[in-house]
Protein backbone atom coordinates (compact mmCIF):
# COMPACT_ATOMS: atom_id res chain seq x y z
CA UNK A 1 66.12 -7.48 131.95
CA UNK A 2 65.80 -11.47 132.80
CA UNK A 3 69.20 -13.05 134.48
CA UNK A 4 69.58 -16.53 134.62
CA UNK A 5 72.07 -18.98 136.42
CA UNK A 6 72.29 -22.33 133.98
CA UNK A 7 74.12 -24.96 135.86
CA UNK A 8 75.72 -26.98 133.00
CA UNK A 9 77.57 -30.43 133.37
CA UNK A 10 80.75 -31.34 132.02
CA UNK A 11 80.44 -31.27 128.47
CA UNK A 12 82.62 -30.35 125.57
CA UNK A 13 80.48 -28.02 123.86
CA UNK A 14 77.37 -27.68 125.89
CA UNK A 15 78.66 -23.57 127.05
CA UNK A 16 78.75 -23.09 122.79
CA UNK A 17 75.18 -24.89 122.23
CA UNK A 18 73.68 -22.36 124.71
CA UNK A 19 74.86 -19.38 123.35
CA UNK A 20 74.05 -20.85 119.54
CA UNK A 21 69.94 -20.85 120.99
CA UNK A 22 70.32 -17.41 122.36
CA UNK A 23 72.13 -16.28 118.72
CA UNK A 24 69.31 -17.79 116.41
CA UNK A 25 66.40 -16.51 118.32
CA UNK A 26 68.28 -12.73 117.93
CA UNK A 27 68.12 -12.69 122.06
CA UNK A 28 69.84 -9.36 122.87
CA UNK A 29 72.77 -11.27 124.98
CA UNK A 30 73.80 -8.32 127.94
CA UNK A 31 76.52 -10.56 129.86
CA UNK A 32 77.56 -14.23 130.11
CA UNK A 33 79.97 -15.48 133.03
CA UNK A 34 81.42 -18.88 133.53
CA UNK A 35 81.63 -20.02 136.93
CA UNK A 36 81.94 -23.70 138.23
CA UNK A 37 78.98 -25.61 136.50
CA UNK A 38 76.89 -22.78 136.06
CA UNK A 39 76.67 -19.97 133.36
CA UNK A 40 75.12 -16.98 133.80
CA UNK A 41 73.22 -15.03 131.36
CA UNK A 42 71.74 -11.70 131.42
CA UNK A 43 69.00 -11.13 128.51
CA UNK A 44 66.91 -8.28 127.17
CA UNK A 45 63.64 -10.66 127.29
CA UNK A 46 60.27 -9.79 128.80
CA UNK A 47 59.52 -12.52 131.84
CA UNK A 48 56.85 -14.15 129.18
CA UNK A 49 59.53 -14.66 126.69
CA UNK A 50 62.31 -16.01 129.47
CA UNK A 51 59.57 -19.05 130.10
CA UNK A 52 60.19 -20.03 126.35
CA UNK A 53 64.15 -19.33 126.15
CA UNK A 54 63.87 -21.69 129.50
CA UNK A 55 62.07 -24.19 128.17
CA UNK A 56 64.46 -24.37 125.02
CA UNK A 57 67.95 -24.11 127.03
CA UNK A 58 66.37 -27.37 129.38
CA UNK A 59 66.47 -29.48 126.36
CA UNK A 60 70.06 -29.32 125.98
CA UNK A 61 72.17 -32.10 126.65
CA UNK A 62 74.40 -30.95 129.97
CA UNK A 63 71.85 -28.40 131.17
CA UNK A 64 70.35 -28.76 134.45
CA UNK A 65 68.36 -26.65 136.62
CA UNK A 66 67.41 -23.08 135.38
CA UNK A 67 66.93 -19.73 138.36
CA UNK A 68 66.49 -16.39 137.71
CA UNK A 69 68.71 -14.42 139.61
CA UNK A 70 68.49 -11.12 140.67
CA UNK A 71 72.32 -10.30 139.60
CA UNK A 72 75.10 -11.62 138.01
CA UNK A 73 78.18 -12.58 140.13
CA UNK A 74 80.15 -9.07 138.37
CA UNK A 75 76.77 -7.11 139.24
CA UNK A 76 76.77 -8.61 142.76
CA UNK A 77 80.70 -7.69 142.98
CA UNK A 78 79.59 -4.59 141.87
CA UNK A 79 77.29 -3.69 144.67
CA UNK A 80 79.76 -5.38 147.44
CA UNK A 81 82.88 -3.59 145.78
CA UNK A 82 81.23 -0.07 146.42
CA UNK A 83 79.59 -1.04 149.98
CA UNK A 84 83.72 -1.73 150.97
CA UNK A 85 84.77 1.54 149.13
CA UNK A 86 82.50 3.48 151.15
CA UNK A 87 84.14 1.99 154.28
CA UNK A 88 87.49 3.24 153.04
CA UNK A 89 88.96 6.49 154.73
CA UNK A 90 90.45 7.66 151.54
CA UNK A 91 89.25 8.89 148.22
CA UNK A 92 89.27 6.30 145.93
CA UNK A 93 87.75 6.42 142.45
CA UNK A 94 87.74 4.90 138.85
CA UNK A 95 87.55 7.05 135.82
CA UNK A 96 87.68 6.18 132.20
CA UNK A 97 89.92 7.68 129.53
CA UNK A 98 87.91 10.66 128.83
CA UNK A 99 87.87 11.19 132.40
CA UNK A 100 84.53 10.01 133.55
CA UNK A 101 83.97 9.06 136.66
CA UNK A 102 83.10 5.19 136.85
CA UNK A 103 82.64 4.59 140.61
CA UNK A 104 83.96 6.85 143.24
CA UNK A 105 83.61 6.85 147.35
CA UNK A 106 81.81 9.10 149.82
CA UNK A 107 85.12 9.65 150.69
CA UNK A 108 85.78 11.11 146.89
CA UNK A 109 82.69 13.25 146.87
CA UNK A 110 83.54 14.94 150.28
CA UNK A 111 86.86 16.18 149.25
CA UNK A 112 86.23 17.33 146.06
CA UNK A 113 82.55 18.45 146.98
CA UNK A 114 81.03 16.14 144.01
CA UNK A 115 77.91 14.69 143.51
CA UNK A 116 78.11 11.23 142.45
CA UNK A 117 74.83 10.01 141.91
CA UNK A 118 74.81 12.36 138.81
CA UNK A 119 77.25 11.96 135.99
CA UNK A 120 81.16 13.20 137.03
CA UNK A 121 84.03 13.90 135.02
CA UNK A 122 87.78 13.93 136.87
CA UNK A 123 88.56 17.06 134.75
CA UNK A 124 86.94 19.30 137.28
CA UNK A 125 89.90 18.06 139.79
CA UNK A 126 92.94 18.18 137.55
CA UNK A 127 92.23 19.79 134.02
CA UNK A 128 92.57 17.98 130.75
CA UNK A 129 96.35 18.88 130.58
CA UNK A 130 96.77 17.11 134.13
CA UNK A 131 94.77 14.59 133.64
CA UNK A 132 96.23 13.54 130.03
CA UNK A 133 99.76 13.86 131.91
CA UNK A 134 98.52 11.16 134.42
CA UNK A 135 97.39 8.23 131.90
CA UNK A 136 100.48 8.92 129.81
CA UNK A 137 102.21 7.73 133.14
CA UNK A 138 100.33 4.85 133.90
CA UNK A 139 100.54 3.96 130.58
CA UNK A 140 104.29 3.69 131.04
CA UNK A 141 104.60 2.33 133.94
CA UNK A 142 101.60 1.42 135.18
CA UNK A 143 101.18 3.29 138.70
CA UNK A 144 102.08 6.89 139.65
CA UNK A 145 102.38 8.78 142.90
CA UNK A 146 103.04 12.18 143.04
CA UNK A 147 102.13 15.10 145.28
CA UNK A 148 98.98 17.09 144.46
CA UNK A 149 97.13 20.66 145.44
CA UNK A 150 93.67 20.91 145.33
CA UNK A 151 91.93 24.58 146.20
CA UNK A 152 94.97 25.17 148.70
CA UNK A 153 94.74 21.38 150.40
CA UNK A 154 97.89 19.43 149.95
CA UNK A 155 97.79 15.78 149.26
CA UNK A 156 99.22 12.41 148.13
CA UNK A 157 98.08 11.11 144.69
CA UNK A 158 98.75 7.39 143.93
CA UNK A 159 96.92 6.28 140.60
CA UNK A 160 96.83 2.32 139.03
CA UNK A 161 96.30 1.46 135.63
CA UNK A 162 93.16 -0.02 134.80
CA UNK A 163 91.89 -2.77 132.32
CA UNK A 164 92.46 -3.78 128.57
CA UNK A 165 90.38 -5.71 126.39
CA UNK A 166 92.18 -7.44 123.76
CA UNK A 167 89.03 -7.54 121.83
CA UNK A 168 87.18 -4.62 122.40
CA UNK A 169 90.34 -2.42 122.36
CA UNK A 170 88.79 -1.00 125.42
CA UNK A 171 91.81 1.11 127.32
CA UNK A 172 92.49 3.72 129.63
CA UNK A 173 90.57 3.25 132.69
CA UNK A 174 92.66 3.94 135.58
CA UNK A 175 91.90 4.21 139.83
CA UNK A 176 93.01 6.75 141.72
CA UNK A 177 93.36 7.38 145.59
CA UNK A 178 94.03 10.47 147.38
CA UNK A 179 94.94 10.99 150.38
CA UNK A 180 95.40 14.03 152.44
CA UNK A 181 99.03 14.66 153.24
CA UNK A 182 98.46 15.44 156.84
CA UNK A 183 96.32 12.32 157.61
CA UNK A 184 99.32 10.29 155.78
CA UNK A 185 101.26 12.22 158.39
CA UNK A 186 99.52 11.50 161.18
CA UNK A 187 98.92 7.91 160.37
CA UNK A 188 102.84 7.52 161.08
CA UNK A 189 102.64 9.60 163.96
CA UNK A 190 100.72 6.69 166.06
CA UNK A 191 103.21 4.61 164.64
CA UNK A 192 101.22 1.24 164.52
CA UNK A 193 103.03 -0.77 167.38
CA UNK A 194 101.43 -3.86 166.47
CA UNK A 195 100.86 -7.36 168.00
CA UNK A 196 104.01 -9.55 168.76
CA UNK A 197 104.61 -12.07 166.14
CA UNK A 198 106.46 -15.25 167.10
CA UNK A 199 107.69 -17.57 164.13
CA UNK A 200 105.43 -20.22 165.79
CA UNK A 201 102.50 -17.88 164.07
CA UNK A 202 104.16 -18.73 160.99
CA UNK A 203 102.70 -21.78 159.51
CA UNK A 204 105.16 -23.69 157.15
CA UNK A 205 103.79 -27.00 156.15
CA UNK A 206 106.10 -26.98 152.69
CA UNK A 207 109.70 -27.37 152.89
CA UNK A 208 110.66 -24.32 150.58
CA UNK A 209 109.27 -22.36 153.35
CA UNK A 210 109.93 -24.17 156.24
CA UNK A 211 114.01 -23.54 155.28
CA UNK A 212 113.19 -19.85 155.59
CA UNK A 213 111.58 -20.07 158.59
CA UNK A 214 114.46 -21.66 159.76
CA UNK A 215 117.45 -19.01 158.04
CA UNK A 216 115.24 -16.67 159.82
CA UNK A 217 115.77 -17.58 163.49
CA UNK A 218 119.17 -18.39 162.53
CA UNK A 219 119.81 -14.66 161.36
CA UNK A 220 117.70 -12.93 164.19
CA UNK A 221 120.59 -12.09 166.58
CA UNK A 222 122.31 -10.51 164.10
CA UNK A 223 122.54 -6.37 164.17
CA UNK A 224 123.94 -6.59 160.53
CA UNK A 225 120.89 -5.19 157.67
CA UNK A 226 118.33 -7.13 156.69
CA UNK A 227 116.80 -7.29 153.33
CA UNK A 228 113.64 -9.47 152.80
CA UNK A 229 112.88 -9.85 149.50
CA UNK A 230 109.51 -11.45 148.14
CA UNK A 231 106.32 -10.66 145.71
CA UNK A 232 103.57 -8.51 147.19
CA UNK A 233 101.46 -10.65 149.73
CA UNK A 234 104.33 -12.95 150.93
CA UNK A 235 104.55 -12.02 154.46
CA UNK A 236 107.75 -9.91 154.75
CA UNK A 237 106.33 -7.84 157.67
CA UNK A 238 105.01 -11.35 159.11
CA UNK A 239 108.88 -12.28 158.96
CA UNK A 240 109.91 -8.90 160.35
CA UNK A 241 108.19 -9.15 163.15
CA UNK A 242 108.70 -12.29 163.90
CA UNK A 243 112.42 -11.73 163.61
CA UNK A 244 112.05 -8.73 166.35
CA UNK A 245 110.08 -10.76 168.89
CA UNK A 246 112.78 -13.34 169.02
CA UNK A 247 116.13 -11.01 168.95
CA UNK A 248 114.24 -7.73 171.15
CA UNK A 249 110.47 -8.31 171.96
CA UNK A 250 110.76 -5.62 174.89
CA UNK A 251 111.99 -2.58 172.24
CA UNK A 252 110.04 -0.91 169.78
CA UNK A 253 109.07 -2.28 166.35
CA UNK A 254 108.23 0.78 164.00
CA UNK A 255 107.69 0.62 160.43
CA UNK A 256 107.62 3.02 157.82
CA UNK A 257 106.17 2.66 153.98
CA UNK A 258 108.90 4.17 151.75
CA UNK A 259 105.82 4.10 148.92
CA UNK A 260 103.40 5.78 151.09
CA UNK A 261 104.61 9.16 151.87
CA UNK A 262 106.33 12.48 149.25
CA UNK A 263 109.84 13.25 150.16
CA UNK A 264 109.58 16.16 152.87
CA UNK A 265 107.09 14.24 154.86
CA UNK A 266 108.98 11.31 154.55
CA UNK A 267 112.36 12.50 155.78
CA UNK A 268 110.66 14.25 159.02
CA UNK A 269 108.94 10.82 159.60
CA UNK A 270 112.20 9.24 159.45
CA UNK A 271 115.02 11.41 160.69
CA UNK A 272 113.22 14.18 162.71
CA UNK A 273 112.93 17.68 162.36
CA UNK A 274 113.79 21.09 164.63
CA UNK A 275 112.37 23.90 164.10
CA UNK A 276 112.75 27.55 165.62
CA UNK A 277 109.93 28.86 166.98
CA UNK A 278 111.81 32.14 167.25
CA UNK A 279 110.87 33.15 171.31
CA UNK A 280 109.80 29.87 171.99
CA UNK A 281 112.96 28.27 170.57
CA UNK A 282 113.98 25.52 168.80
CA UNK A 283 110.64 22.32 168.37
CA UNK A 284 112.17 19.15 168.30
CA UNK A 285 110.76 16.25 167.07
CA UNK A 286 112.04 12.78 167.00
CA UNK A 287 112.21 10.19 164.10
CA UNK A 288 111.19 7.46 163.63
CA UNK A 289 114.84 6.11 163.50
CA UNK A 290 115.64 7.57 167.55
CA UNK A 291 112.30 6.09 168.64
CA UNK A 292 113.51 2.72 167.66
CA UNK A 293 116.67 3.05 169.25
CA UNK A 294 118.06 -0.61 170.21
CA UNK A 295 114.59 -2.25 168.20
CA UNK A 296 114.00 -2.50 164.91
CA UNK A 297 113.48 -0.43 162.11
CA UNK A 298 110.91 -1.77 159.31
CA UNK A 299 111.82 -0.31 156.10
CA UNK A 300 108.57 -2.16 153.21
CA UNK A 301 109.07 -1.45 149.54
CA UNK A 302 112.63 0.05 149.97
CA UNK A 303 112.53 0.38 146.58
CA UNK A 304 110.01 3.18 146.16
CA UNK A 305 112.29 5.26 148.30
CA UNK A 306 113.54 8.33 146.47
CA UNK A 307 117.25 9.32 145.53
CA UNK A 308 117.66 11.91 147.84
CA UNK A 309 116.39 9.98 150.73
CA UNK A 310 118.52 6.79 149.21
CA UNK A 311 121.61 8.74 149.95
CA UNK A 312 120.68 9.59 153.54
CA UNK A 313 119.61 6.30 154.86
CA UNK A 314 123.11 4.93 153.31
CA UNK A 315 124.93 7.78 155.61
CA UNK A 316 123.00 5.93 158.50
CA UNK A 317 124.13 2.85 157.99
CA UNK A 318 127.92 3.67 157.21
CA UNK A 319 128.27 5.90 160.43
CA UNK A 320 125.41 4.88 162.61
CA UNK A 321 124.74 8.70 162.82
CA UNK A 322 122.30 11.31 161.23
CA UNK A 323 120.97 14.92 161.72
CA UNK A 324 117.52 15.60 162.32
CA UNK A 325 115.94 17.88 159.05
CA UNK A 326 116.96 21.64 160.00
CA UNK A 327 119.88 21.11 162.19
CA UNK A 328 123.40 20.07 161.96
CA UNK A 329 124.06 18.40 165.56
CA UNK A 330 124.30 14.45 165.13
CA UNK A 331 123.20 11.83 166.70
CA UNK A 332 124.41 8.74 167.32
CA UNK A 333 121.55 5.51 167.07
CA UNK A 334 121.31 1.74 167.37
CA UNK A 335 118.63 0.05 165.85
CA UNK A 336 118.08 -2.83 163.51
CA UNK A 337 117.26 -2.27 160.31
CA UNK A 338 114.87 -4.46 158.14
CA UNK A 339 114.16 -3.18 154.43
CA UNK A 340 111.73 -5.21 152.10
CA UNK A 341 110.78 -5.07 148.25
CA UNK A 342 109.02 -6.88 146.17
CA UNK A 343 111.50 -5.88 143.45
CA UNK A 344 114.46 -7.14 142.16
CA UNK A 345 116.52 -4.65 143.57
CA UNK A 346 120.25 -5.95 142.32
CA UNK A 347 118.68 -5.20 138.90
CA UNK A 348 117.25 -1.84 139.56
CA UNK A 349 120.92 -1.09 140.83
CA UNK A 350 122.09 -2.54 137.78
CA UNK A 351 120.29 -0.08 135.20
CA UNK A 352 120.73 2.91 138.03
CA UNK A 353 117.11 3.04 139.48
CA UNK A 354 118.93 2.31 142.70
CA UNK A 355 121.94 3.29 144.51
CA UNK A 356 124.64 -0.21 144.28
CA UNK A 357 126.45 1.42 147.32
CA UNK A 358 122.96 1.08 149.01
CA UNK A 359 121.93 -2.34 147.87
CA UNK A 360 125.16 -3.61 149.19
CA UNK A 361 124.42 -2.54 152.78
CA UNK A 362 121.41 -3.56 153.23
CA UNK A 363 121.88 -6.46 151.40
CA UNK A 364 124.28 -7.81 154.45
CA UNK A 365 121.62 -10.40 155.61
CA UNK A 366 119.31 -11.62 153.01
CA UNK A 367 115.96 -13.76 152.91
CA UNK A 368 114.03 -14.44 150.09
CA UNK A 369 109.89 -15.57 150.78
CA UNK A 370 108.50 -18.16 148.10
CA UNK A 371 105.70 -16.87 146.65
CA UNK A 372 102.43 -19.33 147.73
CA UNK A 373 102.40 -20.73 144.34
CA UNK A 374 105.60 -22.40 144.98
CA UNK A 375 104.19 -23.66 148.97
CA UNK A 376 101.39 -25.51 147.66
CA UNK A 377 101.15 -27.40 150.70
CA UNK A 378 100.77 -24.57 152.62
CA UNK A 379 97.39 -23.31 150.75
CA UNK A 380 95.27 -25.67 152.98
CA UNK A 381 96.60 -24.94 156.20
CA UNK A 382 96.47 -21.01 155.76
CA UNK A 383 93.12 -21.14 154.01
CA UNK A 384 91.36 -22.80 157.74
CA UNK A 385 94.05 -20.51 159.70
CA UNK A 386 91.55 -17.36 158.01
CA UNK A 387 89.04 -19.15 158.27
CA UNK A 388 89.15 -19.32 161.82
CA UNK A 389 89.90 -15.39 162.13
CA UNK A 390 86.91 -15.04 159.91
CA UNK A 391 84.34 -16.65 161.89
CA UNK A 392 86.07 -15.14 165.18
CA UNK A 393 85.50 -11.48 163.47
CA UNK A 394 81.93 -12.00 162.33
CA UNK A 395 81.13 -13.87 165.63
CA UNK A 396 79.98 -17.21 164.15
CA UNK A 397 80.55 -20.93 163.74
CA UNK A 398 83.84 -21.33 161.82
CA UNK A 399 82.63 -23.80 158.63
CA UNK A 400 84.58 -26.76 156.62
CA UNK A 401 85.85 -26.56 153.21
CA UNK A 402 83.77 -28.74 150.46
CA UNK A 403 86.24 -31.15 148.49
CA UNK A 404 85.57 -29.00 145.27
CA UNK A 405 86.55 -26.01 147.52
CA UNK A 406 89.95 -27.20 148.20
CA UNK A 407 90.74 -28.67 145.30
CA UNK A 408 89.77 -24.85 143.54
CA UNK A 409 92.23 -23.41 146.12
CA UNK A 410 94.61 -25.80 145.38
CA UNK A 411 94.77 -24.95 141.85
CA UNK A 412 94.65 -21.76 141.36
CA UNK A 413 98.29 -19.31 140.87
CA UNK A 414 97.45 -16.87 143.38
CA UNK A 415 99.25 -13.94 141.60
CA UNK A 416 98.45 -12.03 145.11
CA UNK A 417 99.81 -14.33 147.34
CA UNK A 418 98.74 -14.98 150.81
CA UNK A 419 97.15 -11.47 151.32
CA UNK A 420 94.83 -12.46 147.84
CA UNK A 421 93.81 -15.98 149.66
CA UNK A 422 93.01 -14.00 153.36
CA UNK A 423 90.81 -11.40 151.63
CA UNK A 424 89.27 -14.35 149.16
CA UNK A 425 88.66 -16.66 152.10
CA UNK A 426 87.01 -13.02 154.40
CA UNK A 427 84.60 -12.65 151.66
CA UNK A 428 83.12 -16.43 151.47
CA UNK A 429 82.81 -16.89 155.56
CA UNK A 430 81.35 -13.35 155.26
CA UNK A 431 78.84 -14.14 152.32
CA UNK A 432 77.86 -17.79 153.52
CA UNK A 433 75.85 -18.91 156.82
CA UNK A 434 76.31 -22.56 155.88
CA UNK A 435 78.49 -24.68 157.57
CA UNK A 436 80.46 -25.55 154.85
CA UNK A 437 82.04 -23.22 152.55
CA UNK A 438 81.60 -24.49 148.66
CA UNK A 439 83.82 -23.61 145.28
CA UNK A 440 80.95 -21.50 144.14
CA UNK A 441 80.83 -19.12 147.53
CA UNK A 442 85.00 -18.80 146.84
CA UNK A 443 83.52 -16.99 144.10
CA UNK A 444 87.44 -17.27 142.35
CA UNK A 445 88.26 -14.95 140.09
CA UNK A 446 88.26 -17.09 136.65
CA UNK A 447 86.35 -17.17 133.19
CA UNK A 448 84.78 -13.88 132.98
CA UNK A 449 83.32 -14.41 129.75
CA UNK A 450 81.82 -10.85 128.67
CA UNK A 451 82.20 -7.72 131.02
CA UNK A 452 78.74 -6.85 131.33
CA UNK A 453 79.96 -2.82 130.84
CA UNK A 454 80.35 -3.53 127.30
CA UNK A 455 76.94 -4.58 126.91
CA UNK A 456 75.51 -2.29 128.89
CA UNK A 457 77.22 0.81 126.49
CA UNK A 458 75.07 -0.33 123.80
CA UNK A 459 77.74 -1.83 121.81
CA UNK A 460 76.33 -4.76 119.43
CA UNK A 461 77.89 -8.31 120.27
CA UNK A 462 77.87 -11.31 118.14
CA UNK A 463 77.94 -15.08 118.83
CA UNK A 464 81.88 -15.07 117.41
CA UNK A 465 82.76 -11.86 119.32
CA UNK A 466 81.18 -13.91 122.72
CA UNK A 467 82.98 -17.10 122.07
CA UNK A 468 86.35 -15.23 121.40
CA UNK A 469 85.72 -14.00 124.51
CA UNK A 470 85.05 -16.92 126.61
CA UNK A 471 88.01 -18.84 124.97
CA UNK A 472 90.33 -16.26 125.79
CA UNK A 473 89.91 -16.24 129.26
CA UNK A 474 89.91 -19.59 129.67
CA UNK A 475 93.01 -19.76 128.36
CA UNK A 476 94.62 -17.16 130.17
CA UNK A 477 93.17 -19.36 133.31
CA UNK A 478 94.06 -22.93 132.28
CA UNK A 479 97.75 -21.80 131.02
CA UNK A 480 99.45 -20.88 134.49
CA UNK A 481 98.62 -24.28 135.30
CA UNK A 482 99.74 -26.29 132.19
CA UNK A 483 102.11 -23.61 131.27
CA UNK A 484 103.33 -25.28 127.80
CA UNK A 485 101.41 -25.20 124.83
CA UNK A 486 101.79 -28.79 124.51
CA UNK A 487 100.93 -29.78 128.18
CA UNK A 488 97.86 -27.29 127.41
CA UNK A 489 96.77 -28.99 124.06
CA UNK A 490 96.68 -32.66 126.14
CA UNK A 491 94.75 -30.99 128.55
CA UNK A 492 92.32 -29.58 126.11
CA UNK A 493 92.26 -32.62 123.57
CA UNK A 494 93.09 -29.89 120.89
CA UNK A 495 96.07 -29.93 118.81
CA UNK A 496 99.50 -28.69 120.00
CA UNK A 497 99.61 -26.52 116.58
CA UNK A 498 95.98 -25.14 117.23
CA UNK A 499 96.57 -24.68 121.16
CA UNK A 500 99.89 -22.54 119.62
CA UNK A 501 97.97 -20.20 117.64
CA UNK A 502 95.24 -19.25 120.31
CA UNK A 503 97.83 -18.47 122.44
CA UNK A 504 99.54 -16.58 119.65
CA UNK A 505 96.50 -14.50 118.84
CA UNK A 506 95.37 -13.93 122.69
CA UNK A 507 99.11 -12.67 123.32
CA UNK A 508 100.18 -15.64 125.98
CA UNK A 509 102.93 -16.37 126.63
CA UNK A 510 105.73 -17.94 128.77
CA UNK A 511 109.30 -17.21 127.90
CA UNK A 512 110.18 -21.21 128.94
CA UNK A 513 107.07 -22.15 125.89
CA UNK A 514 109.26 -22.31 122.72
């Protein structure tokens, strides 16, 4: 297997010319990516016959210098993806539809006592009937979390759907995570304290932002509810915190994921429990709403929270009282709550998916973070901030950003926010000794022309199939930016009636495009 990075110059057409040498000469095509100016290719040739297809692709107008490689970017993502998993405490693993096991953790094979350097199937965990019941879920709404018992062990299940080809009709594959429910437990029990955040660590170069830095101090002395709303990445905690740190930096700031725990563990986290202990009494244990009595309370994704919790957190805040699980005695509490969501949560009240009555009270004091799409000045300025923390984690010079590397960070939608550009930006200063970071070491994630997994399942690919491919994606890239057919067909030079139909047969769309 010969891989090849082709560093092609802007021209219309010189991506399809390639391809049309590789289709003639019946070259068994494996993968193709598209990244800036360069094309990768990876080709069932001998090395002999990779001097020829060389030679061939050199003559092309656009085409500049030829390397073999020793993997493609998606191979190379491949390998760094599962060096990260194995850092992860939890069990994390991808499966296919049928249940086979994609990629999975050390983690994964030392809780369920798997070997995974030999073929796995998930149906030794759950059973087919389980494990059908789980992709039915995602495949209505896309993540699940439920409780889970494995050989006695209790634990927390969360699950995300996977990918779908529009092409290839390849569906199903979904990630899991597991996670023991006593080290969920216990993770809340050293209740992460955290650094002090002041809004002068908030960096707010765009106006959009810079108001709600502003409605934020304004709002900080205020015991009233809080509810910071915002996509996921946005910096609600970031806000939280700094919100504390000006109103009561010398009182506790706990925090507490309503998505993160089942029900039982997460009332005792929250309220307390007592327990008797027959001769040795009555165990008491404190919440985590007494231990941040006259600080603040840090409520993320309040709309994950279940029902019956729902309706004893709104008790709270009507009476300023509650009863630790297993006993009736109240207890009276000050503290400052601050719930987030990256819902809309006046709609999920709306069609009953959460309590109004609840909405209402916390819904007191409002903020709502722009996502970084909409603080384009901002990208810049937060891009060297991690930069900085980068080189100060890995211990080495912090480097510059090339023009092309800006204007690549400038452009793109960022669907994941600031938390997408910190872990983007980590992985080039981590990757790259230069002094200078380029677009290509950004390595953005853009015009993956042909998953190589298709390939490599022996399924037959054609020059038409590979071109679908590639103009699909770059559609679904170019369109957040020029998100009108029209504005998209000037872009292009293509007609607005032709532009319309791609986007009509790739199934993109924007509801302001008519």
């Amino acid at each position: 297997m010969i891989r090849l990075a082709v560093q092609c110059h802007d021209r219309v057409g010189v991506v399809q010319e390639i391809v049309s040498v590789l289709s003639v000469r019946n070259i068994d095509l494996r993968g193709i990516e598209l990244g800036e100016q360069q094309l990768y290719l990876k080709l069932d040739i001998t090395t002999r016959e990779s001097k020829e297809i060389v030679v061939r692709l050199s003559k092309i107008n656009g085409v500049g210098t030829i390397q073999t490689i020793e993997f493609l970017p998606s191979e190379r993502d491949h390998q760094e993806l599962k060096g990260l998993m194995d850092q992860f405490p939890e069990a994390v693993v991808s499966i296919a539809r049928n249940g086979e096991v994609l990629q999975a953790n050390q983690a994964f094979a030392d809780l369920f006592q798997l070997d995974i350097t030999q073929p796995q199937n998930i149906e030794s965990v759950f059973g087919r009937e389980r494990l059908d019941e789980i992709f039915l879920t995602l495949e209505e709404h896309a993540n699940l979390k439920e409780n889970f018992e494995f050989h006695g062990r209790s634990m927390l299940v969360e699950g995300f759907r996977g990918f779908h080809d529009t092409f290839s009709k390849h569906t199903g594959a979904a990630i899991l995570l597991f996670r023991l429910t006593s080290d969920v437990v216990s993770q809340y029990e050293k209740l992460k304290q955290g650094e002090l955040i002041s809004f002068d660590n908030i960096i707010a170069v765009s106006e959009n932002i810079e108001r709600v830095k502003q409605e934020a101090q304004d709002l900080a002395h205020r015991h009233e509810p809080l509810l910071i709303e915002g996509e996921t990445g946005t910096g609600k905690e970031v806000f939280a915190r700094a919100i504390h740190s000006l109103r009561t930096p010398d009182k506790p700031f706990l925090a507490l994921n309503c998505a993160s725990l089942p029900d039982n563990a997460a009332e005792n986290e929250l309220f307390g429990y007592s327990v008797n202990k027959g001769k040795k009494g009555f165990v008491d244990k404190q919440g985590l709403i007494e231990m941040a009595e006259n600080g603040t309370l840090y409520l993320d994704e309040i709309g994950e929270m279940s029902p019956y919790l729902q309706v004893k957190l709104l008790r709270f805040l009507e009476t300023g009282r509650f009863r630790r699980v297993g006993t009736e005695q109240e207890i009276a509490i000050r503290v400052k709550i601050i719930a987030s969501t990256s819902y809309q949560l006046d709609n999920l009240s709306q069609t009953g998916n959460f309590r109004s009555d609840l909405y209402y009270r916390l819904n007191v004091l409002n903020l709502r973070l722009p996502p970084l799409r909409q603080r384009r000045k901002d990208i810049l300025a937060l891009a060297e901030y991690f930069i900085r923390l980068a080189a100060d984690r890995l211990e080495r010079s912090i480097p510059s950003l090339s023009q092309r590397a800006i204007l690549a960070l400038a452009r793109y939608n960022w669907p994941g926010n600031i938390r997408e550009l910190e872990n983007l930006i980590f992985r080039a200063v981590s990757r790259s000794s230069k002094p200078q970071i380029n677009a290509r070491d950004l390595n953005m994630p853009m015009l993956r022309s042909l998953p190589s997994e298709v390939a490599e399942k022996g399924i037959k690919t054609s020059h038409k199939f590979i071109m679908q491919q590639f103009e699909r994606q770059l559609f679904e890239y170019l369109y957040p930016q020029f998100p009108s057919s029209r504005k998209l067909a000037d872009q292009l030079g293509l007609s607005h009636t032709a532009v319309a139909k791609k986007l009509k047969a790739f199934g993109i769309s924007n509801s302001s495009d008519k």
